[in-house]
Protein backbone atom coordinates (compact mmCIF):
# COMPACT_ATOMS: atom_id res chain seq x y z
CA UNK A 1 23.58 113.65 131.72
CA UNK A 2 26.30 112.38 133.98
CA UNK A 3 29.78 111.56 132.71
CA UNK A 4 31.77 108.70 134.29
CA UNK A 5 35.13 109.75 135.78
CA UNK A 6 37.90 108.61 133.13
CA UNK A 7 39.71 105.45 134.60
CA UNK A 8 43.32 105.34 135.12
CA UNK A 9 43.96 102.94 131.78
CA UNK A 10 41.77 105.50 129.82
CA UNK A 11 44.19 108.17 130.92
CA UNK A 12 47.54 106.22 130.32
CA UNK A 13 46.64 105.91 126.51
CA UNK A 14 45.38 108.89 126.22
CA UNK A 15 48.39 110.52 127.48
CA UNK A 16 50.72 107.84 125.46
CA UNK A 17 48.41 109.17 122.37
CA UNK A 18 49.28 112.66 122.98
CA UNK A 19 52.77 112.10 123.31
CA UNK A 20 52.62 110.43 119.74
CA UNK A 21 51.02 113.22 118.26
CA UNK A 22 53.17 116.02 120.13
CA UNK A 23 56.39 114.83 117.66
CA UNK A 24 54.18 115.49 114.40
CA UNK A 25 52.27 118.55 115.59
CA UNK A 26 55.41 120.28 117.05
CA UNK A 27 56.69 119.94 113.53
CA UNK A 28 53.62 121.42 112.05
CA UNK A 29 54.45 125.17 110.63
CA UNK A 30 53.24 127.96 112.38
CA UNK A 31 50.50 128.87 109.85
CA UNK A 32 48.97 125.40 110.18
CA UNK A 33 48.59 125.38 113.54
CA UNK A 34 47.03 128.53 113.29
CA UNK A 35 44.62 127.38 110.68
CA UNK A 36 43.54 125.14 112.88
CA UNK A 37 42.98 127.33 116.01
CA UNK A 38 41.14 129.39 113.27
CA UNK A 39 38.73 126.03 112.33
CA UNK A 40 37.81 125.97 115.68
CA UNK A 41 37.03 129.49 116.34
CA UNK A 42 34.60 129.44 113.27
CA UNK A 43 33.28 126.37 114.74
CA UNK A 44 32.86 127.59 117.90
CA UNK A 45 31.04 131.14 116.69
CA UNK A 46 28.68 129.10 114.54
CA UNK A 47 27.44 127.30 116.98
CA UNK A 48 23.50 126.64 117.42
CA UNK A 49 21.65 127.64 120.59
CA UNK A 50 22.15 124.15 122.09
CA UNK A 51 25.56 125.31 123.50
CA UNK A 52 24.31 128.51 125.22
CA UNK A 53 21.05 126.52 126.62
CA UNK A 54 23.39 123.99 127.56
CA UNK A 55 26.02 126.30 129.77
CA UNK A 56 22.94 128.44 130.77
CA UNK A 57 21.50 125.10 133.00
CA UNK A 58 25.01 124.02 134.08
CA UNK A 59 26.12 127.49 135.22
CA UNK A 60 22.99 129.81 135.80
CA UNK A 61 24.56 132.58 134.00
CA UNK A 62 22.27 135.00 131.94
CA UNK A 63 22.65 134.45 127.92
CA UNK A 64 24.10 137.80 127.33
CA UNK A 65 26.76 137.39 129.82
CA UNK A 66 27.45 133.53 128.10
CA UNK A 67 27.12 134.78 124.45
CA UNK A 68 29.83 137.73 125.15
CA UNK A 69 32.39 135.08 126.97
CA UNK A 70 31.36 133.15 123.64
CA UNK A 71 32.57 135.81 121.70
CA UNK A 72 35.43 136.62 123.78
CA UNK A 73 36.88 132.81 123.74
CA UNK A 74 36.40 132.84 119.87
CA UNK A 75 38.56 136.24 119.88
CA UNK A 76 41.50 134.49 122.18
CA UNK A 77 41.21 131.90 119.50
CA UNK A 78 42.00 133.85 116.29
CA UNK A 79 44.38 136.72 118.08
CA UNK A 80 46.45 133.69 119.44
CA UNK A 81 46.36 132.07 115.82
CA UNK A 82 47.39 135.74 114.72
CA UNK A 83 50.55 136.08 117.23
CA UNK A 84 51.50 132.32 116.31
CA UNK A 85 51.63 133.03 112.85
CA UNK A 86 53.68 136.44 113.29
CA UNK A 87 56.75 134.28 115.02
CA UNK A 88 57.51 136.81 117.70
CA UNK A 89 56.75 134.74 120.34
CA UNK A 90 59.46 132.75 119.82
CA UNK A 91 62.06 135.45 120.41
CA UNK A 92 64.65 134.47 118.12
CA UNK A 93 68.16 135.52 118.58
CA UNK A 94 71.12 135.04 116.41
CA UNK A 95 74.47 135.86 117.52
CA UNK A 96 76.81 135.13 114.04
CA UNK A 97 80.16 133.60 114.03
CA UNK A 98 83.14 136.19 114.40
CA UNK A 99 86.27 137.69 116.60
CA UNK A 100 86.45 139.24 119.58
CA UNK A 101 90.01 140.08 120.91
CA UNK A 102 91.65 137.06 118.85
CA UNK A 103 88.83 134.51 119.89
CA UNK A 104 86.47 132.64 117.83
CA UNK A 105 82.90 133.20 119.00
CA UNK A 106 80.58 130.14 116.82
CA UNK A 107 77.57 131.25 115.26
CA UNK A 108 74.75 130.58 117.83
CA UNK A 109 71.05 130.85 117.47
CA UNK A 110 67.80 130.59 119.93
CA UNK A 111 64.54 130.38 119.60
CA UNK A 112 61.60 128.73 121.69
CA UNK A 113 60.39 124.95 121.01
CA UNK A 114 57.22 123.82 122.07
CA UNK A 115 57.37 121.23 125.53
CA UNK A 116 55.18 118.38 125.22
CA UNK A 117 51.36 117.25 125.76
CA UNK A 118 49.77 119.89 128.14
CA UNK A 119 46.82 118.96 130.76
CA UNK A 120 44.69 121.97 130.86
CA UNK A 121 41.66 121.94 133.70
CA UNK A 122 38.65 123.90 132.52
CA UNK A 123 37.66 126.82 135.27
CA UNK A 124 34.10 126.66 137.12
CA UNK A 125 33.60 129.92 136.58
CA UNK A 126 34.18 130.70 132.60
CA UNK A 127 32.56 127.93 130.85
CA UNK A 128 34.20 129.11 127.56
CA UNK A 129 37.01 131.30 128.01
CA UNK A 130 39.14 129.56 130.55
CA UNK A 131 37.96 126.52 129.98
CA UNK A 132 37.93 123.64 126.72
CA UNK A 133 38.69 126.25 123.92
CA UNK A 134 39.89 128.87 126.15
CA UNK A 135 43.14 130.49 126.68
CA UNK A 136 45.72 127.59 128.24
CA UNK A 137 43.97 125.51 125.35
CA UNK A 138 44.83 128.31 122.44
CA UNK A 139 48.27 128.85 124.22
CA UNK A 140 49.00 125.51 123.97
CA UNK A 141 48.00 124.89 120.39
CA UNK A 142 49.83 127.70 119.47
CA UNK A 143 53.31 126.72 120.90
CA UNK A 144 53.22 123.22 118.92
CA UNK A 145 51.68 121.18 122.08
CA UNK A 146 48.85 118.39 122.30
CA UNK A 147 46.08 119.57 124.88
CA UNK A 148 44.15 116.94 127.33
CA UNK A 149 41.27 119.05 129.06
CA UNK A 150 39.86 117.53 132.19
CA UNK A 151 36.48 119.48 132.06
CA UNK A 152 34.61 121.03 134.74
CA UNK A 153 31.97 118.44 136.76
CA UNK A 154 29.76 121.70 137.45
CA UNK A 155 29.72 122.43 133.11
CA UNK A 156 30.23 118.95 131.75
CA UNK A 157 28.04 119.05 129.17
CA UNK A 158 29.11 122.16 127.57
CA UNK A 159 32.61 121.05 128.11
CA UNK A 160 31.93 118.27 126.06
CA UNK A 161 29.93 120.08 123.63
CA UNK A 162 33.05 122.31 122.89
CA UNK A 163 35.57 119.41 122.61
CA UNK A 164 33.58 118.02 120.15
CA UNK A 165 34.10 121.02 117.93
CA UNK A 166 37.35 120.95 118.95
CA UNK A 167 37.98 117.66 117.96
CA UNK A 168 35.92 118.18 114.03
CA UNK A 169 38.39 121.22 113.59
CA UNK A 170 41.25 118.98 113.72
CA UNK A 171 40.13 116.13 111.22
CA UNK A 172 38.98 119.48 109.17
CA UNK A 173 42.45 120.91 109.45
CA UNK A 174 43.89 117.43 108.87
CA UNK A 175 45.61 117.78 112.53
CA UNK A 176 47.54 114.46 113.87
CA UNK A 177 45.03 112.20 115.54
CA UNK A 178 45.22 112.63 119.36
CA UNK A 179 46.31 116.58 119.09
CA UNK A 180 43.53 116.66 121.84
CA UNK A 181 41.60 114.92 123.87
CA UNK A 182 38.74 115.37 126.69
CA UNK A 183 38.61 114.14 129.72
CA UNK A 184 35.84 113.96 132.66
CA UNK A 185 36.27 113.75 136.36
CA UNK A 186 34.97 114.95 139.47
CA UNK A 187 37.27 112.78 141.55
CA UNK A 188 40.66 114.16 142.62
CA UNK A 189 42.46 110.73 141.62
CA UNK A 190 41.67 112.08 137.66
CA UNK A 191 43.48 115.09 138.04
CA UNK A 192 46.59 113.37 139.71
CA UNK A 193 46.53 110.56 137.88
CA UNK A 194 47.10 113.49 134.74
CA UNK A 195 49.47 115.95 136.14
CA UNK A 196 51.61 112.68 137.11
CA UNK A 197 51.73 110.89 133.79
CA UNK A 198 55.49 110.94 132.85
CA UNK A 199 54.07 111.72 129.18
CA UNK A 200 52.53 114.70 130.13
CA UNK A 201 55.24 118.03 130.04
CA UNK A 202 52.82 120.59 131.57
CA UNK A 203 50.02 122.35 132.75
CA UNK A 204 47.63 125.06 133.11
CA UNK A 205 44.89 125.53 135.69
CA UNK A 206 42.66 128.30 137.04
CA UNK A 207 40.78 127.80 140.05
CA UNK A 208 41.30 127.82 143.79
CA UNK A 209 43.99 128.07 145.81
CA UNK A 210 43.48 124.13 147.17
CA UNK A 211 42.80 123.05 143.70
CA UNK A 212 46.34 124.97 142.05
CA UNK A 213 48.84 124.14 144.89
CA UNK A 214 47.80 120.77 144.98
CA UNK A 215 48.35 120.17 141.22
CA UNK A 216 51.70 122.18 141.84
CA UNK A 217 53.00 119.59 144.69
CA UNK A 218 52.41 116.88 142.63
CA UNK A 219 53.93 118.13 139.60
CA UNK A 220 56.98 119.17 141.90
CA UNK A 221 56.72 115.69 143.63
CA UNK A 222 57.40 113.77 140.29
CA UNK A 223 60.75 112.08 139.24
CA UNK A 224 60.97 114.68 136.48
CA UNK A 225 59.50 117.92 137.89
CA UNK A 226 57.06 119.93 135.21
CA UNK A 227 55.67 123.67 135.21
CA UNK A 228 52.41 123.91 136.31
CA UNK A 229 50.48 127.43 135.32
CA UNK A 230 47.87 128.08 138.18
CA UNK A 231 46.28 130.98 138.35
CA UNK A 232 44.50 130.49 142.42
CA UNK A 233 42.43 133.48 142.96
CA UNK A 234 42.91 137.05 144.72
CA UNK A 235 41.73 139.76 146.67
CA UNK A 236 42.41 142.34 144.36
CA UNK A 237 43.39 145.08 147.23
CA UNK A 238 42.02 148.75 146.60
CA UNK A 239 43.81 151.57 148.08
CA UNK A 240 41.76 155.01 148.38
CA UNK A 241 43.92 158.04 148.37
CA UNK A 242 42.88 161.12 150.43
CA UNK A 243 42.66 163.48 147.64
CA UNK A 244 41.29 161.52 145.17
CA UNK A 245 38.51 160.13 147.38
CA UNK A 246 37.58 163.38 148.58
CA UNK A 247 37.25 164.67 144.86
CA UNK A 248 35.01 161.30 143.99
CA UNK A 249 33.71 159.43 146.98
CA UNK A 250 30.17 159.15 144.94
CA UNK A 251 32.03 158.05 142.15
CA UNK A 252 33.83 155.72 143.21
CA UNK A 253 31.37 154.03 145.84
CA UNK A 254 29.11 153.49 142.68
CA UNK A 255 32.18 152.45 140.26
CA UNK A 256 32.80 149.90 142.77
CA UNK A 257 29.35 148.39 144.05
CA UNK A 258 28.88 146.98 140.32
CA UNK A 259 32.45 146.27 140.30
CA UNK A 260 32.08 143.91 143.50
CA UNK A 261 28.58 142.27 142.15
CA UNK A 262 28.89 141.74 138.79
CA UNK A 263 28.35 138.15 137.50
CA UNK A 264 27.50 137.25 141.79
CA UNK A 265 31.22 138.58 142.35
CA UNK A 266 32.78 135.42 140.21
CA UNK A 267 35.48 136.54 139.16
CA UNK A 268 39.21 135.88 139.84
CA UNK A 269 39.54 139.61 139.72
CA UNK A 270 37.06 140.71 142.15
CA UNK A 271 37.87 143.38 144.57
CA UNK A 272 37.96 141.41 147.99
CA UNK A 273 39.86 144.11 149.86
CA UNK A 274 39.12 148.11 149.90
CA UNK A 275 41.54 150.26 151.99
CA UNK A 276 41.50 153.80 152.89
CA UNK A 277 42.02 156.25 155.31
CA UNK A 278 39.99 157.45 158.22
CA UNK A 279 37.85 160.37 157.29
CA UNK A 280 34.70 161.62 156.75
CA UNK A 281 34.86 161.32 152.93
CA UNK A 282 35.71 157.38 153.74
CA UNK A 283 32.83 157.42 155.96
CA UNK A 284 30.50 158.70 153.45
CA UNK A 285 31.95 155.96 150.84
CA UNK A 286 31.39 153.25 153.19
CA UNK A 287 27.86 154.32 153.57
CA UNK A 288 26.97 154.82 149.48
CA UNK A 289 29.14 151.55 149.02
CA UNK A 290 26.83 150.24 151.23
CA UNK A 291 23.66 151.38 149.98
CA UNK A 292 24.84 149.94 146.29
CA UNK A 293 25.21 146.28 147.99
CA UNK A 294 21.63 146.55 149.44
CA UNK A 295 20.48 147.27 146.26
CA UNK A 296 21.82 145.18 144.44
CA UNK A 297 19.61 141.43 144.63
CA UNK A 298 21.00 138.27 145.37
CA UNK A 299 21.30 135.55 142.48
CA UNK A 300 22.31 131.86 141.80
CA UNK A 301 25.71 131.17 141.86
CA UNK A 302 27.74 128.83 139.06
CA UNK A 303 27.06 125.58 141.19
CA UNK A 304 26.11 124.21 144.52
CA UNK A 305 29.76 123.74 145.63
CA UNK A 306 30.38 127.53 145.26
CA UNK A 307 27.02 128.76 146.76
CA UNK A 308 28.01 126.53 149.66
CA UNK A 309 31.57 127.94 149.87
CA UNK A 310 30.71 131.44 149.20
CA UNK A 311 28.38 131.19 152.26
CA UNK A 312 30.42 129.92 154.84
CA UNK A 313 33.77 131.79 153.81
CA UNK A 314 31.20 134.84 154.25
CA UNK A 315 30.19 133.96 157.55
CA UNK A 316 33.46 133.39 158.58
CA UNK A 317 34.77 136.58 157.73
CA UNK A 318 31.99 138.00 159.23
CA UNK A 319 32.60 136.17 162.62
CA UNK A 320 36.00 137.64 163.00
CA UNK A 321 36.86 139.76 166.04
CA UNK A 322 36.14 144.02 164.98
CA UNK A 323 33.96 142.85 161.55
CA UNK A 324 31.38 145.20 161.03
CA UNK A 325 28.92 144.25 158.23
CA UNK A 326 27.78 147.04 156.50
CA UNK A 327 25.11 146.23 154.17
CA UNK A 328 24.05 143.23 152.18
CA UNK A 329 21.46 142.58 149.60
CA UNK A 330 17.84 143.87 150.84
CA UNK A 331 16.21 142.07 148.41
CA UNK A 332 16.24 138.78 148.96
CA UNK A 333 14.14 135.66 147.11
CA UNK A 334 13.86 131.77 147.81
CA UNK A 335 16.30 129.97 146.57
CA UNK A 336 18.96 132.92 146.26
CA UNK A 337 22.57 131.90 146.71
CA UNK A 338 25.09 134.75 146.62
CA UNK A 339 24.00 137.54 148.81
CA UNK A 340 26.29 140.27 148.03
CA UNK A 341 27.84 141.73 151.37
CA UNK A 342 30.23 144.73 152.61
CA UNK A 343 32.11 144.64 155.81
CA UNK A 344 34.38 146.55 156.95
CA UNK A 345 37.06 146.83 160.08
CA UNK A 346 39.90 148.96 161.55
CA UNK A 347 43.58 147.91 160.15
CA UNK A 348 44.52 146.46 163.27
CA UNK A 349 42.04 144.15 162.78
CA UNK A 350 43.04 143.29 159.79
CA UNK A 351 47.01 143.44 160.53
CA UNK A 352 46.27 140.80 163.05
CA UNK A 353 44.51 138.31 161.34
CA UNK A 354 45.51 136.50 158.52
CA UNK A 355 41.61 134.83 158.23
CA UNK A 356 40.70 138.42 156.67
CA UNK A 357 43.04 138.29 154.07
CA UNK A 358 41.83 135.24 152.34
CA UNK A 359 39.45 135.15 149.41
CA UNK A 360 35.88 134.94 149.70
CA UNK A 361 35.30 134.24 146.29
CA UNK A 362 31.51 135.57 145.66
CA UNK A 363 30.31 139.01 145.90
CA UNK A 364 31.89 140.40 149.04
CA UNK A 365 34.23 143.06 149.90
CA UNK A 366 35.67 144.49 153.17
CA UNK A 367 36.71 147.86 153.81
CA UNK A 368 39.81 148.90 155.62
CA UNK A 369 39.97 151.52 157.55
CA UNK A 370 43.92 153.24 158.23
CA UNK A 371 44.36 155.51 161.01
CA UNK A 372 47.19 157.12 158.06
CA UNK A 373 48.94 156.85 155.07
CA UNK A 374 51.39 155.08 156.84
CA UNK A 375 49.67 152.24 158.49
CA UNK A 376 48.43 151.71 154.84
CA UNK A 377 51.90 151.14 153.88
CA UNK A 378 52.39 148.60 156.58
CA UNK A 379 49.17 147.06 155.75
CA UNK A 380 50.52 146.47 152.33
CA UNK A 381 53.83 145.05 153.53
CA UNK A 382 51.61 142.18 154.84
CA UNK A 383 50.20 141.79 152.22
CA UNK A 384 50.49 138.87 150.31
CA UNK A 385 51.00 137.98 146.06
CA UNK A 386 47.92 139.78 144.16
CA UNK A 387 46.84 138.98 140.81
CA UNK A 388 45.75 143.00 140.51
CA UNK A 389 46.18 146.08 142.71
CA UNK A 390 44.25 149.58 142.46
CA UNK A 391 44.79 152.96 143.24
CA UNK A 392 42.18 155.10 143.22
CA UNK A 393 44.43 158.54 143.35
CA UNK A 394 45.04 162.25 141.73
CA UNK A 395 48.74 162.51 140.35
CA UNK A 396 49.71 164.25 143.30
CA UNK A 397 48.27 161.46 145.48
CA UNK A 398 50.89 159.52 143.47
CA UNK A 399 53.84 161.54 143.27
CA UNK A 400 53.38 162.83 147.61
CA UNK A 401 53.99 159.16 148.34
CA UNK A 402 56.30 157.41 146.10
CA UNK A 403 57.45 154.36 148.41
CA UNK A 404 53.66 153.33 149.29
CA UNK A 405 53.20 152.98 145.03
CA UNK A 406 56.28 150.93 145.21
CA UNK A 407 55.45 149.07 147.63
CA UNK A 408 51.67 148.32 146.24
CA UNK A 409 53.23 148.22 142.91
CA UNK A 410 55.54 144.78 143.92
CA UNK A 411 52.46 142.71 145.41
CA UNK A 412 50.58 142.70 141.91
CA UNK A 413 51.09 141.39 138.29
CA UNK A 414 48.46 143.99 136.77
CA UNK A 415 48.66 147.92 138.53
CA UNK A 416 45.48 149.90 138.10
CA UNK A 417 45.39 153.51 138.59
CA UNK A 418 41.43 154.96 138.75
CA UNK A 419 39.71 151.50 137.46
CA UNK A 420 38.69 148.24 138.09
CA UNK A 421 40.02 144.78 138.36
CA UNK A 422 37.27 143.44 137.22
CA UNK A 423 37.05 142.96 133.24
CA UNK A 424 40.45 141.26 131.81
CA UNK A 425 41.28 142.79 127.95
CA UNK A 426 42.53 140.26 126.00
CA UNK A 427 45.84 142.11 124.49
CA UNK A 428 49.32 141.36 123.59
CA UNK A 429 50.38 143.77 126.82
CA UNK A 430 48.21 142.15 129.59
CA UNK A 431 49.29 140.75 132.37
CA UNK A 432 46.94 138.52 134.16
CA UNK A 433 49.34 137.03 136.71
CA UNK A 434 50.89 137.96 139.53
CA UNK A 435 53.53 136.93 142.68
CA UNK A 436 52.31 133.72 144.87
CA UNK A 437 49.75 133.07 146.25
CA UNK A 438 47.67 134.43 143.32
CA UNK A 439 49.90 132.09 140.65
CA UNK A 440 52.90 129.74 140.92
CA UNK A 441 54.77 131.97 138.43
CA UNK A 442 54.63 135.76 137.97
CA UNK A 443 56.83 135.98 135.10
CA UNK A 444 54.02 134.33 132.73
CA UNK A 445 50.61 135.67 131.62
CA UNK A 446 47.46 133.73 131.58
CA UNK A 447 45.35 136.13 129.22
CA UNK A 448 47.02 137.66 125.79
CA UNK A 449 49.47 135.74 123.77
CA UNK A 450 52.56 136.40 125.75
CA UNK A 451 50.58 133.15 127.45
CA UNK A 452 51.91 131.23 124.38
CA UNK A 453 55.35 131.00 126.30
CA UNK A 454 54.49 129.13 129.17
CA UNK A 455 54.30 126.12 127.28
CA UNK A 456 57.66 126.16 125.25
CA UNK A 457 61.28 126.33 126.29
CA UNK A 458 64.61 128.13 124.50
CA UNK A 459 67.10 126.03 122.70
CA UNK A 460 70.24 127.24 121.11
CA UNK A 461 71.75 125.89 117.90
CA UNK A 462 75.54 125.74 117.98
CA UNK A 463 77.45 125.87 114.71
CA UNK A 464 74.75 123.97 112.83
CA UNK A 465 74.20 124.75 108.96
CA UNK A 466 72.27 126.97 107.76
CA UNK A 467 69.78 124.40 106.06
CA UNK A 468 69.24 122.25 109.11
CA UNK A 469 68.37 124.90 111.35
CA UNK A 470 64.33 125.63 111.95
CA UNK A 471 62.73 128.22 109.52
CA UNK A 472 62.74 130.94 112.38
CA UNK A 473 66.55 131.10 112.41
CA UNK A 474 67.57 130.36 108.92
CA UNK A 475 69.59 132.84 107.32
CA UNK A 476 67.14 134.28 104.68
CA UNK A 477 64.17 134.35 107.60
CA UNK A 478 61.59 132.41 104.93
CA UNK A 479 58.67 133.11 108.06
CA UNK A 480 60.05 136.90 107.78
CA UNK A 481 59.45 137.01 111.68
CA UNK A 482 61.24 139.92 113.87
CA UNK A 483 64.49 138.55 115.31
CA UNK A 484 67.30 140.04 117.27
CA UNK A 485 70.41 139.26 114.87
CA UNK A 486 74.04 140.42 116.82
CA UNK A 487 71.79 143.13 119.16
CA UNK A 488 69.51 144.53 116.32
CA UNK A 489 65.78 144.00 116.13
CA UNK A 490 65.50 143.34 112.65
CA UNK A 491 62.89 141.22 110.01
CA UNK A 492 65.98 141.50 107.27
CA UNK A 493 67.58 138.25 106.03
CA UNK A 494 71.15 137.52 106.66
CA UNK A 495 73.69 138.44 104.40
């Protein structure tokens, strides 16, 4: 069933609503806002088999694959109601009044408060997770903010399926009316009109490149700049160490064909870029790499628009000037969409042209071949912001070349050693971000509830009394959170 894009007076009260609600919500303790994140992750795990039928038409992805990013999103939803309730997110700090070399120094006390209504735009390629109910949403919720979701066109149904429950765990929870809303939209003026409403304070996005820096220029392009949390894609660079490779070329070359295919390669964490040394153990890997891909059959991809994309990026990359393709699915049927592929090219190749290092977001890979250890290093000076980056290397591979790590090590928000990118644990000590291009802000996380920060700000209290001041900071800590009181990590109340 199509949904009309929302017109622009639809948006204005909506956003005018959310503002309303954002001054009762942010007021709302901590444990009722996690109630309420809890109300809709019971929701959302009881529901029937219409929602997985429903996302299973809209996004061709298999049931089990649907029902575990089901389970996962319900997971984000409690853990996140967990960490709001435990306060430590809001990394209090209380400096108390007293004197330091015959001067004065007032009592002063920080914590985090929440920033305002918070447009989140649901990802094509998790229907649940990163999208209605999914992270930016819990985040949000969690901090004290009103959420307006402009759902996915290419899952619209299920999007609305989900804010539905969404919206019957509020009135269960008795949450302010307008604490969220749901949008549709397939036309670009929806999303601007959104991220430009002077109402709205932030927002979070995971998607494209295009898609992320154009929300970022016109949140930057406003009278009143806001933070905008994209996360735009990545190619995930993998760099094969000689010894390491030569101890587990099968290994590897097998660890990494299902690594590169998995779900048709959709994944923000795919591993676009493979890099190694000339040898005859990376010759052999290329070949069993290769032999993986063939195998491996090609499949629909989440929508038309993708399939499409994923196509001609591939053919592009394929076109370019010392591309060799390697292998690519043997198998293929009518209708078939992503046809996973491995090419591969010297490193001058690569040095030289900056077409090779963009995503080809499907399931592709290129492998990169270094005369030596030290044109890998300048390959990954060129390299640009990485939401991951892998090392497939013994400790000695490590510890014999200390500035390459380094240097790998400063491209990427998440550093793997003898893994995958592929497969984001949702944990208090990820770090799914990493330096632009990938996101317009390495110093927040998009998965685990450090993600809870984007979307409040600190604000010290100055001298104020001890009853006025917000439960996290008063003297006898009634939430019995940690807080850092004069340099001491500490849940005691002050004396």
């Amino acid at each position: 069933m199509p949904y009309p894009d929302a017109s622009l007076e639809a948006i204005d009260t909506i956003c005018n609503n959310a503002w309303m609600a954002f001054h009762e919500f942010r007021l709302m303790s901590l444990k009722r806002r996690a109630d309420f994140m809890r109300a809709i992750a019971r929701r959302l795990d009881n529901a029937d088999a219409a929602l997985l039928k429903t996302a299973m038409e809209e996004t061709h992805l298999p049931e089990a694959r649907l029902r575990s990013e089901k389970t996962r999103t319900v997971f984000q939803l409690t853990s996140y109601a967990a960490a709001c309730e435990r306060g430590a997110w809001l990394d209090a700090r209380i400096d108390t009044t007293h004197t330091d070399k015959n001067t004065v120094i007032p009592d002063l006390r920080k914590t985090l408060t929440p920033l305002g209504p918070v447009v989140v735009f649901g990802a094509s390629n998790f229907p649940f997770a990163y999208s209605t109910a999914g992270g930016d949403t819990a985040c949000a919720f969690a901090a004290g903010c009103p959420v307006i979701v402009k759902g996915h066109p290419a899952h619209a149904a299920t999007s609305q399926m989900v804010a539905d429950i969404i919206l019957e765990a509020a009135r269960e929870t008795n949450m302010p009316e307008h604490v969220f809303a749901h949008v549709h939209g397939s036309s670009f003026e929806v999303g601007k009109a959104l991220v430009e409403h002077p109402r709205v304070k932030a927002v979070g996005f995971t998607g494209s490149f295009a898609g992320g820096k154009q929300l970022w220029d016109w949140a930057n392009a406003r009278p009143e700049p806001i933070p905008v949390f994209s996360e735009m894609g990545s190619i995930n660079p993998v760099f094969l160490f000689p010894e390491k490779l030569k101890n587990a070329t099968k290994e590897i070359a097998e660890m990494y064909a299902a690594s590169v295919t998995t779900s048709v390669g959709q994944f923000c964490t795919n591993p676009g870029l493979i890099v190694g040394v000339e040898s005859k153990e990376l010759d052999q890997f290329i070949e069993l790499l290769g032999e993986g891909i063939a195998q491996t059959p090609p499949a629909a991809m989440l929508h038309p628009g993708i399939a499409k994309a994923y196509a001609e990026k591939r053919q592009t990359a394929l076109s370019q000037q010392s591309v060799t393709e390697v292998a690519e699915s043997r198998n293929t049927s009518e209708g078939a969409q992503g046809i996973a592929t491995i090419a591969t090219a010297p490193a001058s190749a690569f040095l030289s042209n900056p077409v090779l290092h963009q995503e080809v977001f499907g399931p592709y890979s290129i492998v990169v071949r270094c005369a030596d250890l030290t044109e890998m290093h300048l390959l990954v000076l060129k390299l640009e912001g990485q939401l991951t980056a892998s090392l497939m290397a013994t400790e000695q591979d490590i510890l014999h070349n200390p500035a390459l790590v380094e240097s790998i090590k400063n491209i990427a928000g998440r550093f793997i050693m003898n893994g995958v990118p592929t497969g984001v644990t949702v944990a208090l000590s990820m770090q799914h971000g990493g330096p632009f291009p990938a996101t317009t802000d390495s110093r927040f996380s998009a998965v685990g509830a450090d993600g809870i920060k984007r979307f409040a700000r600190p604000v010290c209290y100055q001298g104020w009394p001890d009853s006025l001041l917000p439960d996290e900071l008063k003297n006898a800590n009634p939430l019995g959170i940690w807080r850092t009181v004069n340099d001491v990590l500490t849940r005691e109340a002050i004396q």
